[in-house]
C-alpha atoms as a PDB file:
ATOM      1  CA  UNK A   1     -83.866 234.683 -16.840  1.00  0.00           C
ATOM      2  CA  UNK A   2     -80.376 235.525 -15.362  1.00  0.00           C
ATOM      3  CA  UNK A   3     -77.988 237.007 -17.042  1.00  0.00           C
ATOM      4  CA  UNK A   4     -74.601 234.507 -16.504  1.00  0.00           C
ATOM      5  CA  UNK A   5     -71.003 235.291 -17.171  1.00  0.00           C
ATOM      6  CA  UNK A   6     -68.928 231.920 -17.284  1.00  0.00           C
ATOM      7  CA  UNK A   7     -65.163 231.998 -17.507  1.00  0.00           C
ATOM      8  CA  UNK A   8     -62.785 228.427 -18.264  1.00  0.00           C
ATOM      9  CA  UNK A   9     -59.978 228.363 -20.438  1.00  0.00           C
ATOM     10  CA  UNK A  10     -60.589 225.146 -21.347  1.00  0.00           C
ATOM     11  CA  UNK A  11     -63.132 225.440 -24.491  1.00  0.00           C
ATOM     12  CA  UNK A  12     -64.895 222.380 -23.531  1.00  0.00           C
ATOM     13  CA  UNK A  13     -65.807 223.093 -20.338  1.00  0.00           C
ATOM     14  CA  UNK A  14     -66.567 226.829 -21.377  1.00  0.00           C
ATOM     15  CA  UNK A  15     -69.183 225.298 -24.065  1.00  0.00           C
ATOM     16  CA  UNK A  16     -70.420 222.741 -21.381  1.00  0.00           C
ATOM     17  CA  UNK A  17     -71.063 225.247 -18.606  1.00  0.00           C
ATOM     18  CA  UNK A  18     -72.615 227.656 -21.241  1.00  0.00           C
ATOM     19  CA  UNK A  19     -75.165 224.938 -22.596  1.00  0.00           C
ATOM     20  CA  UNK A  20     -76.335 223.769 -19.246  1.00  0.00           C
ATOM     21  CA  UNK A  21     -77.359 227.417 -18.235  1.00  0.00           C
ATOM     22  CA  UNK A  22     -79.377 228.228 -21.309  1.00  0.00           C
ATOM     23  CA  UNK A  23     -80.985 224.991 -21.476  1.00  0.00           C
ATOM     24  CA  UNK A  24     -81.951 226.034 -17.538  1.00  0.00           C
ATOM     25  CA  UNK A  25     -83.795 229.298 -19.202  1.00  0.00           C
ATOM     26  CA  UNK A  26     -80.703 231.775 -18.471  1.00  0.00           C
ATOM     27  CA  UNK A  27     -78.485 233.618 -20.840  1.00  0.00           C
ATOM     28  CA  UNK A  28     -74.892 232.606 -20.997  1.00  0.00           C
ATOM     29  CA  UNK A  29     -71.753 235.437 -21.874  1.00  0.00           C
ATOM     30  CA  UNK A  30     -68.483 233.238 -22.030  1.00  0.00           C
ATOM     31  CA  UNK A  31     -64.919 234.363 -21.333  1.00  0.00           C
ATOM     32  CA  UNK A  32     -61.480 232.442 -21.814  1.00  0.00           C
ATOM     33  CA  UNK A  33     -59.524 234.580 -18.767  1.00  0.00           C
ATOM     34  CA  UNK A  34     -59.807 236.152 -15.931  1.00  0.00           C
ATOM     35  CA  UNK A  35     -58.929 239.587 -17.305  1.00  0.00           C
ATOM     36  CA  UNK A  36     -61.916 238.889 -19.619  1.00  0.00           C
ATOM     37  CA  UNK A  37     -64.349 238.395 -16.851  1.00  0.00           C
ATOM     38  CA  UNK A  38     -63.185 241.250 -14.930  1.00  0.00           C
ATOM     39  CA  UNK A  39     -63.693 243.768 -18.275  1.00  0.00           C
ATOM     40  CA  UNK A  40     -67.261 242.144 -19.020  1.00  0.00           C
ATOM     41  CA  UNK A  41     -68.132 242.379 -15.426  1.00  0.00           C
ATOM     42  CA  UNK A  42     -67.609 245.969 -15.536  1.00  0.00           C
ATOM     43  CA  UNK A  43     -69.708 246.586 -18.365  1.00  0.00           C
ATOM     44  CA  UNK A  44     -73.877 247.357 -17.490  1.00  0.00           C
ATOM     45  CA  UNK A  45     -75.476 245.648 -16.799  1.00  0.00           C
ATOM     46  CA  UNK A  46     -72.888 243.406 -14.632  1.00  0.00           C
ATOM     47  CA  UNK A  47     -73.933 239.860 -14.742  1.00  0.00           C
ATOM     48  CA  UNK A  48     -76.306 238.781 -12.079  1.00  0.00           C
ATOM     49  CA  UNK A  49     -73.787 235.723 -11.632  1.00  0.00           C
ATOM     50  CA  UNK A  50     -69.815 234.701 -12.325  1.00  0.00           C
ATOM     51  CA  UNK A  51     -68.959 231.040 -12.891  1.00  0.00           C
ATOM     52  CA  UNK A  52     -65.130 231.418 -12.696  1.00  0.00           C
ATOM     53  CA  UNK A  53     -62.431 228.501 -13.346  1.00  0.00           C
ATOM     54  CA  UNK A  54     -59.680 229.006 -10.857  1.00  0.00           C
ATOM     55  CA  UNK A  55     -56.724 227.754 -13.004  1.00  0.00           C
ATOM     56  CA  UNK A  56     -56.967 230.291 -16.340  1.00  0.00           C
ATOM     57  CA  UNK A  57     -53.223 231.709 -17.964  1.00  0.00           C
ATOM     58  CA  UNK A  58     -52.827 235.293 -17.321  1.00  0.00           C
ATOM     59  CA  UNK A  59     -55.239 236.472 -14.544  1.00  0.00           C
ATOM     60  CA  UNK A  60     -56.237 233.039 -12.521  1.00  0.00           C
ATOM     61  CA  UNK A  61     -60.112 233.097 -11.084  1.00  0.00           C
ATOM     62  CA  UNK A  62     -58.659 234.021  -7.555  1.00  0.00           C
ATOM     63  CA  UNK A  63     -57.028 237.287  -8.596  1.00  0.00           C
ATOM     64  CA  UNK A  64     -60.489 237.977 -10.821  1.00  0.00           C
ATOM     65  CA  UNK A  65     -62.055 237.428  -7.772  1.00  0.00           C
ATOM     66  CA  UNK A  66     -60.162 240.210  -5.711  1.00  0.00           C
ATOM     67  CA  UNK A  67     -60.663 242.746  -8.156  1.00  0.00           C
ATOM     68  CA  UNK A  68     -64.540 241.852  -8.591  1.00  0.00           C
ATOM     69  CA  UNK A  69     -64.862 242.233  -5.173  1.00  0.00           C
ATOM     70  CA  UNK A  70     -62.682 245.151  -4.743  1.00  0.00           C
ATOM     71  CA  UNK A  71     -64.945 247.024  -7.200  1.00  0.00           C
ATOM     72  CA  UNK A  72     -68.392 248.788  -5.997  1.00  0.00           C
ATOM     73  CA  UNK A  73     -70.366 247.516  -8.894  1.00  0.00           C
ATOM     74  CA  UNK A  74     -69.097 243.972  -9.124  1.00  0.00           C
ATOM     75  CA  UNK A  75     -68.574 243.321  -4.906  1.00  0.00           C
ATOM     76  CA  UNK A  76     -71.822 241.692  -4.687  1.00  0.00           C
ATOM     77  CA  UNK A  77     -72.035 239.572  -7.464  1.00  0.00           C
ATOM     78  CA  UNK A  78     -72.657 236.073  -6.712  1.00  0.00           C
ATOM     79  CA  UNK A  79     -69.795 234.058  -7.841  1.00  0.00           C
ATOM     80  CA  UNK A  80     -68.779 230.487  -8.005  1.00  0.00           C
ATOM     81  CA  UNK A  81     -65.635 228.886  -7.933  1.00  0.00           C
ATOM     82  CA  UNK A  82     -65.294 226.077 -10.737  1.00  0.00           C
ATOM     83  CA  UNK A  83     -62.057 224.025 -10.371  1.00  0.00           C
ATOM     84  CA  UNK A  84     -60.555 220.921 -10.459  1.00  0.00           C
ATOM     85  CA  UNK A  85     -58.989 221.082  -6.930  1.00  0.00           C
ATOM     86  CA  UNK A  86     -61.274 218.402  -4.882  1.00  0.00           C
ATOM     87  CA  UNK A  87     -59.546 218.341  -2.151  1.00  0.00           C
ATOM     88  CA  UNK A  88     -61.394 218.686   1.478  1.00  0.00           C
ATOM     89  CA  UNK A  89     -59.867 221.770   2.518  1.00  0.00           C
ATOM     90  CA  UNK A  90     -60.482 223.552  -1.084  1.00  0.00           C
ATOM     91  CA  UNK A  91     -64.420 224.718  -0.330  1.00  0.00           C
ATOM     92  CA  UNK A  92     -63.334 226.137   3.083  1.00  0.00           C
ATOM     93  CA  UNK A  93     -60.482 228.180   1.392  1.00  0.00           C
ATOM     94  CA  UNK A  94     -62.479 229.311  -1.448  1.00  0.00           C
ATOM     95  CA  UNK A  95     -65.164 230.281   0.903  1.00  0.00           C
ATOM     96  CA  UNK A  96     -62.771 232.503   2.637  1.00  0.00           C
ATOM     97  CA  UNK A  97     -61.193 233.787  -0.372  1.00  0.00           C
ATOM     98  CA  UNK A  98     -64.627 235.257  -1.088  1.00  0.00           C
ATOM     99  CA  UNK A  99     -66.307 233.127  -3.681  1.00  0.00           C
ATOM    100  CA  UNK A 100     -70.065 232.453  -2.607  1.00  0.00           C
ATOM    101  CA  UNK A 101     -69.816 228.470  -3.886  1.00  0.00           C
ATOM    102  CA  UNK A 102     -67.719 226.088  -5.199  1.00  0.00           C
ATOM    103  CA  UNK A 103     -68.043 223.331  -7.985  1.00  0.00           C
ATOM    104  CA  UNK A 104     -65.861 220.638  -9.068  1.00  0.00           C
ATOM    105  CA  UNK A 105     -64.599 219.891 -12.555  1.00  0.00           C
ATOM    106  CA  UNK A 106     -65.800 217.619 -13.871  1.00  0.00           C
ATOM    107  CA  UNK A 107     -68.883 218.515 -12.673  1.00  0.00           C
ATOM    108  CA  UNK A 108     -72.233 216.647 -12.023  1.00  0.00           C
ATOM    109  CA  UNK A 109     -75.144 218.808 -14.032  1.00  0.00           C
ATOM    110  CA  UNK A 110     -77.381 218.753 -11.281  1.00  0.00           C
ATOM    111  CA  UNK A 111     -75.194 220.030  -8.387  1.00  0.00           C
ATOM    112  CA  UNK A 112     -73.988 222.823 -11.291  1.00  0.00           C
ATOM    113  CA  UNK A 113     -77.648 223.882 -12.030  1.00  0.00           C
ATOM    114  CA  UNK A 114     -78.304 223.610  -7.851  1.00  0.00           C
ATOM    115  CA  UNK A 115     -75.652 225.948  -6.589  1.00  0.00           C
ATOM    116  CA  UNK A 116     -76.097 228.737  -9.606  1.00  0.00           C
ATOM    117  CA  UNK A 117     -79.975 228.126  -8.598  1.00  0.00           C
ATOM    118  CA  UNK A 118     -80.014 228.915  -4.857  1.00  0.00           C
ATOM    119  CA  UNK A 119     -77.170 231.765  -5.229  1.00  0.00           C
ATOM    120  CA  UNK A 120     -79.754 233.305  -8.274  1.00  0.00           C
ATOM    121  CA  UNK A 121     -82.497 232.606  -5.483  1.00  0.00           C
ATOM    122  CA  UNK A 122     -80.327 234.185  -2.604  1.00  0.00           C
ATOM    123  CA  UNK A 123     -79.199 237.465  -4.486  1.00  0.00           C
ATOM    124  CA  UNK A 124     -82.973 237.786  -5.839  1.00  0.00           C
ATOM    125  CA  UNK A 125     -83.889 237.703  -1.780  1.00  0.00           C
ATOM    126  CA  UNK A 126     -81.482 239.994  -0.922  1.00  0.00           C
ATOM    127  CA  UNK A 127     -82.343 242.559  -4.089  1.00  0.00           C
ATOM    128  CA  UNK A 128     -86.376 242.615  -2.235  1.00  0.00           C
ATOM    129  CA  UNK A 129     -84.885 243.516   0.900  1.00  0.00           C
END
């Protein structure tokens, strides 16, 4: 069971995403802003995966995302980008940004339970190694 911090400001989607993980067999920590996520993250022990919306108020998920990854204990957490940019060139530039996957809003259950799957699977790989 993973451990899964899930940020959105919208309280739907934060109560959506949250659901879908624990019905998956993980446990879900919620937060409303990226300045949230960023102080939970800190805390041990970090979350072994970040769902983070890209458009919060205050701290947006790409400025989380550059000080999760500019910290030593939170550089290497898996995270994914959840947004409702669907554009083509969006998953390149969030790739490059530094977010490990991206998923649409509004998103399809299975391809939200299939990306936090295989990055849970990856990091797990990498953690034997």
């Amino acid at each position: 069971m993973a451990n899964i911090l899930v940020a959105d400001d919208d309280p739907l989607n934060l109560t959506l995403a949250c659901e879908i993980l624990k019905q998956s067999g993980h446990q879900a920590q919620q937060a409303s802003c990226g300045e949230a996520v960023v102080q939970l993250a800190m805390q041990q022990p970090p979350p072994d995966l970040i769902v983070l919306d890209i458009m919060m108020p205050g701290l947006g998920g790409i400025g989380a995302l550059h000080e999760l990854r500019g910290e030593e204990r939170t550089r290497d957490i898996p995270i994914v980008a959840l947004t409702a940019m669907a554009m083509t060139n969006d998953y390149k530039r969030l790739i490059e940004l530094g977010f490990d996957a991206y998923v649409s809003k509004p998103f399809k259950v299975e391809e939200f339970v299939a990306q936090v799957q295989t990055l849970l699977d990856r990091r797990g790989d990498n953690d034997e190694l």
